[in-house]
N, C-alpha and C. Protein backbone atom coordinates (compact mmCIF):
# COMPACT_ATOMS: atom_id res chain seq x y z
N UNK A 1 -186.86 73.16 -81.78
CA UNK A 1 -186.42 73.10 -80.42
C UNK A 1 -187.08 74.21 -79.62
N UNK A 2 -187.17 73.98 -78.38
CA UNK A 2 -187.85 75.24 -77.47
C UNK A 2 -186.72 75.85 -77.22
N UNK A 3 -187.44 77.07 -76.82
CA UNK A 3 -186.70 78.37 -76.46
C UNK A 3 -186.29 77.83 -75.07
N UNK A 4 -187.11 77.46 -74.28
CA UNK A 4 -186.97 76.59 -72.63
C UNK A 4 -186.10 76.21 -72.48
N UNK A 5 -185.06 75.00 -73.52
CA UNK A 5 -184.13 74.27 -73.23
C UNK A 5 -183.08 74.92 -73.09
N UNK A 6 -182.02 74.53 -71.87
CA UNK A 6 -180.93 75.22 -72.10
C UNK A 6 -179.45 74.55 -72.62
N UNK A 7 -180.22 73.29 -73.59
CA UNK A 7 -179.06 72.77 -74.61
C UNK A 7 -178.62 73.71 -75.38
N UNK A 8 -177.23 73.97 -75.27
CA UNK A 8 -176.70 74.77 -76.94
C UNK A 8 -177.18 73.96 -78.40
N UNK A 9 -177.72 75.01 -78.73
CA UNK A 9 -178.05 74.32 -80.52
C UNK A 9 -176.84 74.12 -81.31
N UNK A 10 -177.05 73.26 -82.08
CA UNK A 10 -175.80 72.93 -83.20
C UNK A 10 -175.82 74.14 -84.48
N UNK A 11 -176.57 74.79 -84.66
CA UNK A 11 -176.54 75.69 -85.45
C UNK A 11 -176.04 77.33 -84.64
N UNK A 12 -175.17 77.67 -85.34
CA UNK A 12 -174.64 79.11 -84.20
C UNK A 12 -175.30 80.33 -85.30
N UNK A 13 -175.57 80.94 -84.51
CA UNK A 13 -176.14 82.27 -85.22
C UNK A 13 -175.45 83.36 -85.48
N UNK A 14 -175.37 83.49 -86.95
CA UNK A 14 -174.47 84.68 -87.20
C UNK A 14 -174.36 85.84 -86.39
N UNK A 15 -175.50 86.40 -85.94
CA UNK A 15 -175.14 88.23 -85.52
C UNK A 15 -175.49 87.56 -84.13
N UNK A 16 -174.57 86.55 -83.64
CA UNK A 16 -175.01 86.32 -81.90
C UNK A 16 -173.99 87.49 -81.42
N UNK A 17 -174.09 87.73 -80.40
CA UNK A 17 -172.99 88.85 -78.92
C UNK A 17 -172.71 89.87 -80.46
N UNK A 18 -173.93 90.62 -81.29
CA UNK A 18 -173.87 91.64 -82.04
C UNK A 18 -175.48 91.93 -81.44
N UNK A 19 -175.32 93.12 -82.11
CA UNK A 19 -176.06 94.33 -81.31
C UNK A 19 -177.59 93.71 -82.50
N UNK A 20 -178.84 93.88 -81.97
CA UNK A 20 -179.78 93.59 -82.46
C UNK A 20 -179.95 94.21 -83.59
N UNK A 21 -180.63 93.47 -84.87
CA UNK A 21 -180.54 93.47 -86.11
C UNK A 21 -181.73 93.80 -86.48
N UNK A 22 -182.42 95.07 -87.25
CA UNK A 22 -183.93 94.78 -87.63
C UNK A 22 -184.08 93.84 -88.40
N UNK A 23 -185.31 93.49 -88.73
CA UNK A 23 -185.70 92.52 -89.92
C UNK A 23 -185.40 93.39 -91.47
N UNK A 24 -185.73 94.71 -91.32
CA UNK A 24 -185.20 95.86 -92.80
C UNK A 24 -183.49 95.55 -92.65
N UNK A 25 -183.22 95.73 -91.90
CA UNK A 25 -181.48 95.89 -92.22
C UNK A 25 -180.93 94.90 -92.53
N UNK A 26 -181.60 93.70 -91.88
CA UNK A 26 -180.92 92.73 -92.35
C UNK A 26 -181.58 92.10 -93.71
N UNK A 27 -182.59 92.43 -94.29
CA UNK A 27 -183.45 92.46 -95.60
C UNK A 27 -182.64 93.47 -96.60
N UNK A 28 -182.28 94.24 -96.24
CA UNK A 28 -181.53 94.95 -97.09
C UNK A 28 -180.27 94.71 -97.19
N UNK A 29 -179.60 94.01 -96.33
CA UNK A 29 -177.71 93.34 -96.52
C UNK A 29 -177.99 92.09 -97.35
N UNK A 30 -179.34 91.28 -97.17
CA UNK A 30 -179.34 89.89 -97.70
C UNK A 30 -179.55 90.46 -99.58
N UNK A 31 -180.30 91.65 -99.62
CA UNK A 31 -180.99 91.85 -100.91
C UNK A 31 -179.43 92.67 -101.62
N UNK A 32 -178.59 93.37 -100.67
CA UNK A 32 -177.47 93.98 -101.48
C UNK A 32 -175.85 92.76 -101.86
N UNK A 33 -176.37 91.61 -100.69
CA UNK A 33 -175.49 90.59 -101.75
C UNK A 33 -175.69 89.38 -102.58
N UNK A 34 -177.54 89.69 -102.89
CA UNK A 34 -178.15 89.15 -103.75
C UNK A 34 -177.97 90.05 -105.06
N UNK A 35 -177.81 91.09 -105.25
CA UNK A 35 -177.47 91.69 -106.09
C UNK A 35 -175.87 91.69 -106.35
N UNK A 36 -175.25 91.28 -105.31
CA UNK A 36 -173.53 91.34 -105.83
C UNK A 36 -173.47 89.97 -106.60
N UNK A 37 -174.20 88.89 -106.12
CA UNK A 37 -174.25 87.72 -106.60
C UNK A 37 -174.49 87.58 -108.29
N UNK A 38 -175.61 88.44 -108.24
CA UNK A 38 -176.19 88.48 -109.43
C UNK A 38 -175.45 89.30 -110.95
N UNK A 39 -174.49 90.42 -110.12
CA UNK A 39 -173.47 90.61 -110.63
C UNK A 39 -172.51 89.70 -111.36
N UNK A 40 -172.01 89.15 -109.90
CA UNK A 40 -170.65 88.21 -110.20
C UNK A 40 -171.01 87.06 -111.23
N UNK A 41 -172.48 86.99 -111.15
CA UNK A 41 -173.10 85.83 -112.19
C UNK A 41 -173.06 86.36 -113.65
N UNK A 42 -173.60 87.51 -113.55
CA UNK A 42 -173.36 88.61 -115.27
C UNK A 42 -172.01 88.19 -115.74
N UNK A 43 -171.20 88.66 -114.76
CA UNK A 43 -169.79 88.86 -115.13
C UNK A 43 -169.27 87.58 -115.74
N UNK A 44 -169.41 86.50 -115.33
CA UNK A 44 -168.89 84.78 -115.38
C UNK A 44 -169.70 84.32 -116.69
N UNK A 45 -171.10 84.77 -117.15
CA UNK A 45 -171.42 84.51 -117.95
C UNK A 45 -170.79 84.91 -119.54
N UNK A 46 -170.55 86.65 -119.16
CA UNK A 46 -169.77 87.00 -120.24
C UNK A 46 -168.67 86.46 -120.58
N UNK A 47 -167.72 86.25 -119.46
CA UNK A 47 -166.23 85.73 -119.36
C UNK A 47 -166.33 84.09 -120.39
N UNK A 48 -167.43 83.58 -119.80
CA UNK A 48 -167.69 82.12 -120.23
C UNK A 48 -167.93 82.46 -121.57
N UNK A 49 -169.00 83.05 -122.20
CA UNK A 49 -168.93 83.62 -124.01
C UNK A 49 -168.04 84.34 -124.42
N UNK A 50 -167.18 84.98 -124.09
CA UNK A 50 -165.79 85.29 -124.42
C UNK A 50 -164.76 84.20 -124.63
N UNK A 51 -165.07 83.24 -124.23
CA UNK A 51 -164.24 81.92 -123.89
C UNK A 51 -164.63 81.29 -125.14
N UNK A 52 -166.04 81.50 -125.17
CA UNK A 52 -166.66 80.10 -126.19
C UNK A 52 -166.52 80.89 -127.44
N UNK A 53 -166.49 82.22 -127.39
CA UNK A 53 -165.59 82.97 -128.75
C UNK A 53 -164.35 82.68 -129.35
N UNK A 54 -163.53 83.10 -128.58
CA UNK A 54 -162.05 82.75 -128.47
C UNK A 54 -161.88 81.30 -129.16
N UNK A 55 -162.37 80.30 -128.71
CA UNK A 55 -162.60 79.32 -129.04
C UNK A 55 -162.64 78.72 -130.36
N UNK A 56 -163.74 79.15 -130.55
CA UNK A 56 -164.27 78.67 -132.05
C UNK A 56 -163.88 79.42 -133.02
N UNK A 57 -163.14 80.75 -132.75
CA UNK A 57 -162.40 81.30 -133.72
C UNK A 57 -161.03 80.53 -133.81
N UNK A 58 -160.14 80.27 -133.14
CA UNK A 58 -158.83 79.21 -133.00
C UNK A 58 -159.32 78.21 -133.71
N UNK A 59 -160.83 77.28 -133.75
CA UNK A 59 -161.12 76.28 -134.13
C UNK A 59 -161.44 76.30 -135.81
N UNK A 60 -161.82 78.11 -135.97
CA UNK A 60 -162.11 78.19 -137.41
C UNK A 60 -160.70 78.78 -138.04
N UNK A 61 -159.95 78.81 -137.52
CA UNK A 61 -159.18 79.64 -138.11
C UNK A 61 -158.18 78.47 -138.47
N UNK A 62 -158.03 77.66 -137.70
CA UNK A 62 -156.75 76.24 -137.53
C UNK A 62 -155.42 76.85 -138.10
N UNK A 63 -155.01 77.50 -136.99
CA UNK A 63 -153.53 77.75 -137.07
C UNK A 63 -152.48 77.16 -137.40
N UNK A 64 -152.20 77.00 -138.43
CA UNK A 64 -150.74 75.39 -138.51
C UNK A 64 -149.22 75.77 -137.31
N UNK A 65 -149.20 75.25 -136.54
CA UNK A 65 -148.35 74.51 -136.09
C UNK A 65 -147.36 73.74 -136.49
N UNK A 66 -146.23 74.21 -136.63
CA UNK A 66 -144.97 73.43 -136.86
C UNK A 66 -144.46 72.48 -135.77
N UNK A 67 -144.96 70.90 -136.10
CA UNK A 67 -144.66 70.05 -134.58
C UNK A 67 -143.22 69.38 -135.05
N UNK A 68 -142.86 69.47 -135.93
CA UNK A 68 -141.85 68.23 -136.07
C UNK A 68 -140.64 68.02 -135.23
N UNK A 69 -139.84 69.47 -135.01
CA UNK A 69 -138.99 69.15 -133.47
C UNK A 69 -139.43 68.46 -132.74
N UNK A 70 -141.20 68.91 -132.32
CA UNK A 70 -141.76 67.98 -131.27
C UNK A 70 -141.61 66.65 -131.36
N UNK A 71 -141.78 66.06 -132.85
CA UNK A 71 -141.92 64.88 -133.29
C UNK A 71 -140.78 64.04 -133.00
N UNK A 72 -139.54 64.73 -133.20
CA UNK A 72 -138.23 64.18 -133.46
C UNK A 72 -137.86 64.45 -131.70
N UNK A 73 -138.28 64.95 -131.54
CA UNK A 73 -137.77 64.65 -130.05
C UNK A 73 -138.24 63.70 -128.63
N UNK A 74 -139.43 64.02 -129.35
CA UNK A 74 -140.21 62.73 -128.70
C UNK A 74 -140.02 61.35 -129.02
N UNK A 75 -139.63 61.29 -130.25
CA UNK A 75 -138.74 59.80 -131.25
C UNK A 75 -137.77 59.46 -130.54
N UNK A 76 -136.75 60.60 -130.10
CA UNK A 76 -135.55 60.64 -129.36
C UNK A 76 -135.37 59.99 -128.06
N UNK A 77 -136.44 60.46 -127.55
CA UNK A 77 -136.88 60.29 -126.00
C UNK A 77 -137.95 58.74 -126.05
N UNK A 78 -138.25 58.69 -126.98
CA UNK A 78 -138.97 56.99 -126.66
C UNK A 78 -137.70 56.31 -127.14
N UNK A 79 -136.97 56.63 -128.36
CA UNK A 79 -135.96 55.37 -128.41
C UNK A 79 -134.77 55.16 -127.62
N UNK A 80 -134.83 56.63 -126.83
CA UNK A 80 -133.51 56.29 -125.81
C UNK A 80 -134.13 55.41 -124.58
N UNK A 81 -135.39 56.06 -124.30
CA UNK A 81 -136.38 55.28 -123.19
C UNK A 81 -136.01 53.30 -123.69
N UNK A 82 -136.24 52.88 -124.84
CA UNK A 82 -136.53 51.73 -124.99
C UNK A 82 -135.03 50.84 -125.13
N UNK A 83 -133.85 52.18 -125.38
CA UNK A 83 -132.39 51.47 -124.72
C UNK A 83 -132.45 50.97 -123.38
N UNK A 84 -132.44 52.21 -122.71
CA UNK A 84 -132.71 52.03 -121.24
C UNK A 84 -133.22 50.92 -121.00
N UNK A 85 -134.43 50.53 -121.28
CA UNK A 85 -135.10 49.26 -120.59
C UNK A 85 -134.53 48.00 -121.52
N UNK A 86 -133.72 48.07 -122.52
CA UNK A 86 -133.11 46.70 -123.24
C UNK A 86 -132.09 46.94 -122.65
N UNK A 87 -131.52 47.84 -121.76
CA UNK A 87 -130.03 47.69 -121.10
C UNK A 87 -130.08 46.84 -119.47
N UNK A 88 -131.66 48.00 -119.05
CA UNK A 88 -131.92 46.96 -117.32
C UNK A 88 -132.25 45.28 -117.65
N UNK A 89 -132.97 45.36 -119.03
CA UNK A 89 -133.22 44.21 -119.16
C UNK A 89 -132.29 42.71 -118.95
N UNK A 90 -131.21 43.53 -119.65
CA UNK A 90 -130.17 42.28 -119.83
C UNK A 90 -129.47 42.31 -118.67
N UNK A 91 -128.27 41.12 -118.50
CA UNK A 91 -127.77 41.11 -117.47
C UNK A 91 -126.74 41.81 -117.17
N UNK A 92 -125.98 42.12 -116.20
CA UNK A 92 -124.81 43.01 -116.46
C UNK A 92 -123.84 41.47 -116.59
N UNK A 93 -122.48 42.74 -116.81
CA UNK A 93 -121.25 41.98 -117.12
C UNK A 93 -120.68 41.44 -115.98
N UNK A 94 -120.64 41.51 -115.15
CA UNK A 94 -120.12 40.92 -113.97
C UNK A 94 -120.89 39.79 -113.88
N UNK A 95 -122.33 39.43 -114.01
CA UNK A 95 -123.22 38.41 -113.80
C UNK A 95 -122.75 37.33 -114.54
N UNK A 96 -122.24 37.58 -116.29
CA UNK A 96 -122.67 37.16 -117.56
C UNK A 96 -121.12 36.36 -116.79
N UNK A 97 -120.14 37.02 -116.18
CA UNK A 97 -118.46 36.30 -116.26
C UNK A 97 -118.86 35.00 -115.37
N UNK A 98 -119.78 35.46 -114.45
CA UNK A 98 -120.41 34.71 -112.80
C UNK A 98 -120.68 33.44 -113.65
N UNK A 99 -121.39 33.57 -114.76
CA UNK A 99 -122.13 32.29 -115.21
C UNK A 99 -121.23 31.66 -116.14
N UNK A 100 -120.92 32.31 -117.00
CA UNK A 100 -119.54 31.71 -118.31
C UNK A 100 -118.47 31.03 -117.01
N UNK A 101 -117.84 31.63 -116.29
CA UNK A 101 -116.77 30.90 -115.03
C UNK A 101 -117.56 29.83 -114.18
N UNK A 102 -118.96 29.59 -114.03
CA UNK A 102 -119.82 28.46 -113.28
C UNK A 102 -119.70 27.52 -114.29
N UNK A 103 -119.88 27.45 -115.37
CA UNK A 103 -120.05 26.35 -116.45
C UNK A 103 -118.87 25.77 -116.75
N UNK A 104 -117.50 26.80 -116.73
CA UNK A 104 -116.19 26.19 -117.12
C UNK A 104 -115.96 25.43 -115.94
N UNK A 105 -116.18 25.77 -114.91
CA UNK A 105 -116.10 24.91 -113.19
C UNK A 105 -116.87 23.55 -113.66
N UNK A 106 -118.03 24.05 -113.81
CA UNK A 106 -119.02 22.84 -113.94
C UNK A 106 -118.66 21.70 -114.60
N UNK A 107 -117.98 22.14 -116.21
CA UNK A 107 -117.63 21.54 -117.31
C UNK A 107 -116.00 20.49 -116.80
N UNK A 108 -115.57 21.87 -116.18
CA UNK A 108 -113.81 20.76 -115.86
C UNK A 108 -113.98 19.54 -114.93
N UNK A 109 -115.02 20.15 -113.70
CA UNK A 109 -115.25 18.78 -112.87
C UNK A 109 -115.91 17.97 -113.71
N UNK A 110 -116.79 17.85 -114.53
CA UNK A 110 -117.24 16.53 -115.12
C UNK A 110 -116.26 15.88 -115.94
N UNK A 111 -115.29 17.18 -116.41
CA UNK A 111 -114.20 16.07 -117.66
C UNK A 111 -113.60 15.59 -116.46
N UNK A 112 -113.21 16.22 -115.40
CA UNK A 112 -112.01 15.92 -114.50
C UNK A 112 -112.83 14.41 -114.22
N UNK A 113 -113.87 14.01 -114.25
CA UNK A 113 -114.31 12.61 -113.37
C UNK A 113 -114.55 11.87 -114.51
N UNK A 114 -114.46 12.19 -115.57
CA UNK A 114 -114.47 11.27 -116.97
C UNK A 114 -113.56 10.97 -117.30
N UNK A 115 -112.47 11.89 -117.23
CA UNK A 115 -110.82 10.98 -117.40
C UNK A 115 -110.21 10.31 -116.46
N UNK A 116 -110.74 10.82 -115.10
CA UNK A 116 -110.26 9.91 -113.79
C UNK A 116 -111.04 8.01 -113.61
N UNK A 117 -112.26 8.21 -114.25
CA UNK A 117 -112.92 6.88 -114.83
C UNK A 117 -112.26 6.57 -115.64
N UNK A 118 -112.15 6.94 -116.90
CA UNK A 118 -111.14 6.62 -118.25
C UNK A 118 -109.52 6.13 -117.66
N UNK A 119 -109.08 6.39 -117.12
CA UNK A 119 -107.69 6.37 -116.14
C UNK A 119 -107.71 4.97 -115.54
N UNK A 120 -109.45 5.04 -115.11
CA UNK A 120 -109.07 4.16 -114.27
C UNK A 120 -108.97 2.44 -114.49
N UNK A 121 -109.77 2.55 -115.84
CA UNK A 121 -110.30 1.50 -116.72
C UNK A 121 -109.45 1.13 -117.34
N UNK A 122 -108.18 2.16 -118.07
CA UNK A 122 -107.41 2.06 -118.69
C UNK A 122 -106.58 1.18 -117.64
N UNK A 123 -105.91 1.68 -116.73
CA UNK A 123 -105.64 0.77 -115.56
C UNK A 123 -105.67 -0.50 -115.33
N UNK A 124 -106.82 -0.91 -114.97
CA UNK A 124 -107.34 -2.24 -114.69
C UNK A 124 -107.15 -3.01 -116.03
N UNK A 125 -107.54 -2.45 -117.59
CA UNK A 125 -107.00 -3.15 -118.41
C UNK A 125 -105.66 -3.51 -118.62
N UNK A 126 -104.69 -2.41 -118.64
CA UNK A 126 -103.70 -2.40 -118.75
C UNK A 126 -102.82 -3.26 -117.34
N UNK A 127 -103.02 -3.55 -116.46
CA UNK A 127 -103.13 -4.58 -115.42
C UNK A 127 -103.43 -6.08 -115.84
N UNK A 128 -104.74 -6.23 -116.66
CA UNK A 128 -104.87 -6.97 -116.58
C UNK A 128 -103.67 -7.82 -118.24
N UNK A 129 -104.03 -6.83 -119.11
CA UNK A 129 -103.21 -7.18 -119.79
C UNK A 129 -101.60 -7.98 -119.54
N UNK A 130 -101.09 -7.03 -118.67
CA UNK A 130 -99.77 -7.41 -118.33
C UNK A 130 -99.58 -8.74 -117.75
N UNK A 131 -100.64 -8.98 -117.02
CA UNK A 131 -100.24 -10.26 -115.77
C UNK A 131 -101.03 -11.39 -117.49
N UNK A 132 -101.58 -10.96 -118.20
CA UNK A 132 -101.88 -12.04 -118.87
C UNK A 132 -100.64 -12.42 -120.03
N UNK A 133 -99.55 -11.20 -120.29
CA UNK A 133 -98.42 -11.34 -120.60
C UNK A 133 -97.36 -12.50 -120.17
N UNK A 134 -97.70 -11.81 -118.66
CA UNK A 134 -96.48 -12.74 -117.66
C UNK A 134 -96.72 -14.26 -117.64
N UNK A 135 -98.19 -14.66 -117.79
CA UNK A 135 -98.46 -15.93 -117.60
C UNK A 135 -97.99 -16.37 -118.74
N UNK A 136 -98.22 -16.14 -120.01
CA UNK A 136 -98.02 -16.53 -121.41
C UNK A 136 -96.42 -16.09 -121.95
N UNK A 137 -96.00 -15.52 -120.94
CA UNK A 137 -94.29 -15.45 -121.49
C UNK A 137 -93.45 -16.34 -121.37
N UNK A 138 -92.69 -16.33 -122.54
CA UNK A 138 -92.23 -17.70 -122.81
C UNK A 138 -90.72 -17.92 -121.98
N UNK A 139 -90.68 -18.76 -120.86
CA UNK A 139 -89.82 -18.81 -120.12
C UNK A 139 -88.32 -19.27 -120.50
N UNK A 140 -87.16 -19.00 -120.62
CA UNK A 140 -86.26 -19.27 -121.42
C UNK A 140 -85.31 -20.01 -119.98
């Protein structure tokens, strides 16, 4: 971009409305936290092989661990878990009466219209029977 334009640039400049900077001073702040860098990099490297020490000694050493509480409690906790979901599973008791009391409803109205047919048949036979009595009774 030219110096000419008087668009603001999208890039803002660090030491702007600061007092002019030589090219040494500011060569020497860039070079003293190139060296802190280079530090903090030493440092992270060691930390990181201290790590990968630590490590492979735990890995050579294989500490036994006593898990079995762990074991038994985690047993505990999945088989109570798998009540739980065989309890949401099923229906509750209020539902189970809802449906056993729909079927006895269900069940009485169908006998109730099977003996009221049966009743009624019986009826008409028993009707017819009689008047076939009366005709065939022997008149004295």
């Amino acid at each position: 971009m030219d110096d000419n334009n008087n668009t603001p640039t999208k890039r803002r400049n660090k030491f702007a409305g600061k007092e002019d900077i030589s090219r040494e001073t500011a060569d020497s702040i860039l070079s003293e936290q190139i060296d802190q860098l280079r530090e903090i990099s030493r440092t992270n490297n060691e930390t990181t092989s201290k790590v990968r020490e630590s490590v492979s000694i735990l890995y050579e050493k294989r500490i036994p661990i006593d898990t079995e509480k762990f074991e038994q409690l985690n047993r505990s906790f999945i088989n109570e878990m798998e009540n739980k979901l065989q309890k949401v599973k099923q229906p509750s008791k209020g539902l189970k009466w809802y449906i056993v009391m729909w079927v006895i409803t269900l069940s009485s109205a169908f006998l109730a219209g099977y003996f009221i047919h049966e009743y009624k048949d019986w009826k008409e036979k028993a009707m017819y029977w009689y008047h076939m009595y009366e005709e065939n009774k022997p008149k004295k």
